[in-house]
Protein backbone atom coordinates (compact mmCIF):
# COMPACT_ATOMS: atom_id res chain seq x y z
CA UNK A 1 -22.90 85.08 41.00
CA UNK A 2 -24.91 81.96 40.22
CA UNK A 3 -25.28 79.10 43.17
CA UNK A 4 -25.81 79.44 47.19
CA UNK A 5 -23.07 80.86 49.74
CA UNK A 6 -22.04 77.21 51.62
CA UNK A 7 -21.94 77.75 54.64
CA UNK A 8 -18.89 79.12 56.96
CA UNK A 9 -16.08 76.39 56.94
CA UNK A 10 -15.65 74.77 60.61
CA UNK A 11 -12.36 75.61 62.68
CA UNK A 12 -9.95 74.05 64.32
CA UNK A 13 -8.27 75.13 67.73
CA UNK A 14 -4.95 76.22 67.69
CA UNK A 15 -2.86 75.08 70.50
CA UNK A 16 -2.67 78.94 71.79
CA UNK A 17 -6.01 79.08 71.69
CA UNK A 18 -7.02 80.53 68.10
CA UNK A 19 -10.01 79.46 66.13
CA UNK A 20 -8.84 78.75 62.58
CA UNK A 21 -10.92 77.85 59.86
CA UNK A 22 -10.74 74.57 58.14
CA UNK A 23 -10.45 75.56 54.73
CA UNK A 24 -9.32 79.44 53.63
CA UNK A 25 -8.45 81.92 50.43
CA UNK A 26 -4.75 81.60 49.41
CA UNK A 27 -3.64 84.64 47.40
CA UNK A 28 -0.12 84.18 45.47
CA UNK A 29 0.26 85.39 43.05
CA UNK A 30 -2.34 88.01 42.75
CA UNK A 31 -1.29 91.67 42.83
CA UNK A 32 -2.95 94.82 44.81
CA UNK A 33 -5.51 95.20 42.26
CA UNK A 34 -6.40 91.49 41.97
CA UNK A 35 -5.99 90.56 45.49
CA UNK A 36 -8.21 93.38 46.34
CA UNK A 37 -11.28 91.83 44.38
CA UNK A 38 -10.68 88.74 44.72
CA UNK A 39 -10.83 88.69 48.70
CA UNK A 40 -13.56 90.81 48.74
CA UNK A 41 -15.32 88.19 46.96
CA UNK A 42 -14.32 85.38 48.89
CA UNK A 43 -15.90 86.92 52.16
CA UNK A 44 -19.09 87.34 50.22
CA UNK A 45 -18.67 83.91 49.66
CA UNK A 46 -18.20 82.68 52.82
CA UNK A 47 -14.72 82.85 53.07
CA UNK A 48 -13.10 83.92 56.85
CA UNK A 49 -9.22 82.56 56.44
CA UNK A 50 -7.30 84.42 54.32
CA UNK A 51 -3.74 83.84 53.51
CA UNK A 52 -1.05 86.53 52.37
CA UNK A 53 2.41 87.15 52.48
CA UNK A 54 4.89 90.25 52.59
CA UNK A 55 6.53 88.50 49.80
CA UNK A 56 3.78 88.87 47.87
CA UNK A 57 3.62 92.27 47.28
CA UNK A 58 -0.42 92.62 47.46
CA UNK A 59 -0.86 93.00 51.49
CA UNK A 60 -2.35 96.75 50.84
CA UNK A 61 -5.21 95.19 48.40
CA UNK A 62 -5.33 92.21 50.46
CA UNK A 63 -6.47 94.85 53.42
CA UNK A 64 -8.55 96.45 50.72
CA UNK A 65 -10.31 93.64 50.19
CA UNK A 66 -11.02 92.36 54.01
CA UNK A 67 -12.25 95.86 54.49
CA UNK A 68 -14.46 95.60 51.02
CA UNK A 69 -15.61 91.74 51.72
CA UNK A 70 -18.56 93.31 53.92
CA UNK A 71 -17.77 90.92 57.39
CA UNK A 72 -16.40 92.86 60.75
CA UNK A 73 -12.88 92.22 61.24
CA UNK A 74 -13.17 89.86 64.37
CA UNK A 75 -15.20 87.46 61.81
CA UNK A 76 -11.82 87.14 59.88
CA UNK A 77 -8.78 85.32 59.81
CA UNK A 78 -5.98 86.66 58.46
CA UNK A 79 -2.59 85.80 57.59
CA UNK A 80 0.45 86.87 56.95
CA UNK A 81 4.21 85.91 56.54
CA UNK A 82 7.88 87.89 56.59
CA UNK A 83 10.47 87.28 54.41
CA UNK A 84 13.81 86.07 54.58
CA UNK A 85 15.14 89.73 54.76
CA UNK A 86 13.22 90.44 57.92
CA UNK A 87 14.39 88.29 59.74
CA UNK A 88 16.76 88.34 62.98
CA UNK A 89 16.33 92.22 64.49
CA UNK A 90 13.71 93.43 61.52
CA UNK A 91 11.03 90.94 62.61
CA UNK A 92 8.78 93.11 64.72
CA UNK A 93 9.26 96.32 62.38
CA UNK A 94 8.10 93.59 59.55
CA UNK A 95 4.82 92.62 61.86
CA UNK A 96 3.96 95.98 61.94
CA UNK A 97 4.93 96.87 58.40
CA UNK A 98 2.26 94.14 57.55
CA UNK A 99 -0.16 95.32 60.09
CA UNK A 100 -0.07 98.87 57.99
CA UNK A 101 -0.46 97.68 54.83
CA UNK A 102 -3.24 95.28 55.61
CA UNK A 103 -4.57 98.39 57.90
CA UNK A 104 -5.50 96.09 61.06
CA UNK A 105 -4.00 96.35 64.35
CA UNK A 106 -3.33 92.50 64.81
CA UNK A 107 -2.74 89.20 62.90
CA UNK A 108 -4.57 86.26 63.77
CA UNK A 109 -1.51 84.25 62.29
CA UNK A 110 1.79 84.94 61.40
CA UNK A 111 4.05 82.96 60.02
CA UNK A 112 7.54 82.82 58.47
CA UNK A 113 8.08 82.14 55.50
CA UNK A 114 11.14 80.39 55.05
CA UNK A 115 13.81 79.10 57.56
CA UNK A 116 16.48 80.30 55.41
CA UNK A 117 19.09 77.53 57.06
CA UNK A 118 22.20 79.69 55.52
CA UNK A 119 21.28 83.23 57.68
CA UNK A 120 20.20 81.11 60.83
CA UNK A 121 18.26 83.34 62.32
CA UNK A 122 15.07 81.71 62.43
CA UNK A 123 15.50 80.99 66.62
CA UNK A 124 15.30 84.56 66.85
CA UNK A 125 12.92 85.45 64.73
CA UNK A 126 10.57 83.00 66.29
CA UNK A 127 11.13 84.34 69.49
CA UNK A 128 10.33 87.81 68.62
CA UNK A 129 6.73 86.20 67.17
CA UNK A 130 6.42 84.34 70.63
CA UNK A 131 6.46 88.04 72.52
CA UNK A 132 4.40 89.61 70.25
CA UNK A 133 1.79 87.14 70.16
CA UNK A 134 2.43 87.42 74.48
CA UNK A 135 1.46 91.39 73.49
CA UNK A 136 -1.49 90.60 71.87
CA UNK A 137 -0.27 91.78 68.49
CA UNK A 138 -0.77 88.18 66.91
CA UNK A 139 -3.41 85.80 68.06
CA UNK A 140 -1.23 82.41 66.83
CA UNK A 141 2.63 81.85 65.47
CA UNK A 142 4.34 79.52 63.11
CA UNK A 143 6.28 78.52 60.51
CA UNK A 144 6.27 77.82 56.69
CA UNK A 145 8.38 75.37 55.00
CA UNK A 146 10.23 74.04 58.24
CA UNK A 147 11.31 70.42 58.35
CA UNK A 148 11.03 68.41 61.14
CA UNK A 149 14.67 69.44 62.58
CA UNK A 150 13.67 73.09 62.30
CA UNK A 151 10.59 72.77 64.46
CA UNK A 152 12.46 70.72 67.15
CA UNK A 153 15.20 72.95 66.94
CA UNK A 154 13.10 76.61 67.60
CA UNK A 155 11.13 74.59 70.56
CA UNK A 156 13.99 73.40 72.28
CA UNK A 157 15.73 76.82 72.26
CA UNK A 158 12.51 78.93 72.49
CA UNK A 159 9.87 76.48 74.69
CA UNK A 160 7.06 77.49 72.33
CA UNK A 161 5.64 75.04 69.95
CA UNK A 162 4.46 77.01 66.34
CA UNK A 163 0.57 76.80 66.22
CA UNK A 164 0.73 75.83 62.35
CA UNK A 165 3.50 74.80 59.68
CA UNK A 166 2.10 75.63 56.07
CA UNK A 167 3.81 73.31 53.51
CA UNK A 168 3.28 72.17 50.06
CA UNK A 169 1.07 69.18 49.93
CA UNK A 170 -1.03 67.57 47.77
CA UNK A 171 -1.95 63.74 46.76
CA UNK A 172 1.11 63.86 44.84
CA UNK A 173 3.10 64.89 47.89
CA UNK A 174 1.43 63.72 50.56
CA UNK A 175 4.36 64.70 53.07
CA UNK A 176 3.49 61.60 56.05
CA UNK A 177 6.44 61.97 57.79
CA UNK A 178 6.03 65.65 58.45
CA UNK A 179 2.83 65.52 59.27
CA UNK A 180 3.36 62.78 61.52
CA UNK A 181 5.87 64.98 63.28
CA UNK A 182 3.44 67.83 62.90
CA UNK A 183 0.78 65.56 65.12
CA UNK A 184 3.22 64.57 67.66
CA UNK A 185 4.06 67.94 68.20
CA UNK A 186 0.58 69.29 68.60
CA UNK A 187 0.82 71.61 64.87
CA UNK A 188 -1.41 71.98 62.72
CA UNK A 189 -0.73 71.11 58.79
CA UNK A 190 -1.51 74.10 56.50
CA UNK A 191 -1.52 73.06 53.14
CA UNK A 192 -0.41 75.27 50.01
CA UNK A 193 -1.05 74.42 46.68
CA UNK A 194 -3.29 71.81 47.95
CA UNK A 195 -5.00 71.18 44.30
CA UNK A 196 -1.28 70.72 43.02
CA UNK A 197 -0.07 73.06 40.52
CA UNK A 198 -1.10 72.29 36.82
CA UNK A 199 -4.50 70.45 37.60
CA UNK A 200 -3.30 67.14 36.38
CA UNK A 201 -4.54 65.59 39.74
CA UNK A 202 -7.95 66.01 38.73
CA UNK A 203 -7.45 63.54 35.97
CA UNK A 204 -6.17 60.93 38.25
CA UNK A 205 -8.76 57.71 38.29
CA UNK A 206 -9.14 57.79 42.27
CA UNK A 207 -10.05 61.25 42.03
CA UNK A 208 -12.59 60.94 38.88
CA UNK A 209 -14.11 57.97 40.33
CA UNK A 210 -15.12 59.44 43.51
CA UNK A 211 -16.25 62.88 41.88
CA UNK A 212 -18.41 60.99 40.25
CA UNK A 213 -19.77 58.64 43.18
CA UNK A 214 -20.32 61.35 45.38
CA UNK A 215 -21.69 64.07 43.05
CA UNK A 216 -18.85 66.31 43.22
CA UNK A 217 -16.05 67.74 41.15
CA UNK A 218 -12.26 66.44 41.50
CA UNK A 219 -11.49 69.54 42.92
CA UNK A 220 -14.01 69.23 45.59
CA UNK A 221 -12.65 66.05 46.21
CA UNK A 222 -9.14 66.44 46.53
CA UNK A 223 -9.72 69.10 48.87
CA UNK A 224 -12.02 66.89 51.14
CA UNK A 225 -9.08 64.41 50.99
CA UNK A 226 -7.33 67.16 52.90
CA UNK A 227 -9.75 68.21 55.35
CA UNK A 228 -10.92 64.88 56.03
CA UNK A 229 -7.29 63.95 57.55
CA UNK A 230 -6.86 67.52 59.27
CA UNK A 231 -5.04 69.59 56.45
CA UNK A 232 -6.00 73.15 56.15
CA UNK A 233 -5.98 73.65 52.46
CA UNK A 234 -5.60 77.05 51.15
CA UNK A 235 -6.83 77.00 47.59
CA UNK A 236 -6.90 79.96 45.54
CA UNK A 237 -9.19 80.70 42.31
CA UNK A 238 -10.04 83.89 40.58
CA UNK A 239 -13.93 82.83 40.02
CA UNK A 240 -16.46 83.19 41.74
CA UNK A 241 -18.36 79.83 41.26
CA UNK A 242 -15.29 78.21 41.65
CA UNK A 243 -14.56 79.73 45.27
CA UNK A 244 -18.01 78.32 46.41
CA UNK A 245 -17.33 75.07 45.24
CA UNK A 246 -14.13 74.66 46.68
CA UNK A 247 -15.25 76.30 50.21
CA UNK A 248 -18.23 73.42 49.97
CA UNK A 249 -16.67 70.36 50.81
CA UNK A 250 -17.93 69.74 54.29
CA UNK A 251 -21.12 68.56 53.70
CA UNK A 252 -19.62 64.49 52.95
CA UNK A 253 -17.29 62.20 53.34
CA UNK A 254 -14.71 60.43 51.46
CA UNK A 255 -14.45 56.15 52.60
CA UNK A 256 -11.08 54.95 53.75
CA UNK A 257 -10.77 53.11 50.68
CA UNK A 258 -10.66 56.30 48.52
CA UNK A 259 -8.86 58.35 51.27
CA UNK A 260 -6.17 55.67 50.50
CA UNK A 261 -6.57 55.06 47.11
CA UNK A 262 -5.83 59.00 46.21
CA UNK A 263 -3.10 59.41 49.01
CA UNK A 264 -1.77 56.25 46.50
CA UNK A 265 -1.01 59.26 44.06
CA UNK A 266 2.15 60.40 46.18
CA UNK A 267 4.81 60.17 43.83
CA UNK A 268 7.90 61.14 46.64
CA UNK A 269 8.29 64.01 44.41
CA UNK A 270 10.52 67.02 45.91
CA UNK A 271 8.43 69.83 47.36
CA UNK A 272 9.32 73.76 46.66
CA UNK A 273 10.69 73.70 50.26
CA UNK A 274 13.32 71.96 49.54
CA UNK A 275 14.97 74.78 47.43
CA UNK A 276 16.58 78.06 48.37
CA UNK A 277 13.19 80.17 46.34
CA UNK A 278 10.14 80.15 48.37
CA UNK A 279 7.61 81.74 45.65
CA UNK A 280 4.18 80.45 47.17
């Protein structure tokens, strides 16, 4: 490893009272083996949020990895989702199902996945998450890929507001409705695939012309665009020196002008939410 450790990423207070991180380690669409190294090196790198998923399919190396990554596990904060299958009556079997495989005895955050409109049984589902997290089992509760009518739907019925939404979102989908909705409502905006998904971003002029003005790389950049607004990105990278760079993006500030100027790049494109395959 070449380069200093930045230091730990600042959190943000969840409305149930969890401290998240600002910035933490997504890992789609690594498997057991991968996911195992690849979180253990992101806690050596400074890395405490860690995002995974039972959809995933690398939850056992993900808990590998938290327990290889050399920080005690109240120093971590870690993630997890269900799928659509688990829904309804197999939610809390699923919790624990996750707990096993990530070998912890609590989540910090869980989430599901996908509100799978068709099966409607996302109501119940959250309210299973609302008792466990009244248990002590998870720490904070939310949602993944919900629209604005899904969140006021589950509150209304359940009279607990989700802690987070994670969505796609990136300058080229800068979703302001939803997270306009999100504020109102007191959520927090997760972001997945925050650094888009082929890398063309970084090519964009906004985002060149302020790596360059501020000494950074477009990477570092675009994720600052998020943070700076009150996103929680959760990039994902395989190398080491690229972990630290992307975890060290709170040490300056983007001006209005190029906050603006990339958020410009939103081309209204459909997000992966939108479809009936959540693969994230």
């Amino acid at each position: 490893m070449t380069g200093p450790i930045p230091p730990l990423a600042p959190t943000v207070r969840l409305r149930h009272g969890a401290e998240m991180p600002r910035l933490g380690f997504g890992t789609y669409p690594l498997d057991d083996t991968e996911a195992e190294h690849a979180v253990a090196t992101a806690i050596e790198n400074g890395y405490r949020l860690i995002d995974t998923a039972a959809l995933y399919g690398n939850e056992i190396g993900v808990g590998r990895g938290l327990r290889g990554g050399g920080v005690a596990r109240d120093e971590l904060f870690v993630t997890s989702k269900l799928t659509k299958e688990q829904q309804g009556t197999g939610t809390r079997r699923a919790v624990e199902e996750s707990c096993a495989r990530l070998g912890t005895d609590h989540l910090d955050l869980y989430l599901i996945h996908w509100p799978d409109p068709a099966q409607d049984a996302y109501v119940e589902t959250f309210r299973t998450l609302a008792d466990l997290m009244g248990e002590g089992t998870l720490k904070a509760v939310g949602v993944s890929n919900f629209k604005p009518h899904h969140l006021d739907r589950i509150i209304e019925t359940t009279g607990v507001v989700p802690d987070v939404n994670q969505i796609q979102l990136s300058p080229y989908h800068t979703r302001d409705g939803v997270r306009a909705h999100h504020e109102k409502l007191g959520i927090v905006t997760e972001a997945w695939s925050p650094l888009g998904r082929d890398g063309t971003v970084f090519a964009e002029e906004p985002v060149r012309r302020a790596a360059e003005r501020h000494g950074r790389t477009p990477a570092q950049i675009v994720l600052r665009w998020h943070v700076q607004q009150g996103i929680v990105p959760v990039p994902k990278s395989g190398h080491s020196e690229r972990m630290r760079e992307n975890l060290d993006v709170f040490g300056f500030e983007l001006t209005g002008a190029e906050l603006d100027e990339i958020s410009g790049l939103d081309r209204g494109e459909a997000s992966a939410d939108d479809s009936d395959v959540i693969a994230h």
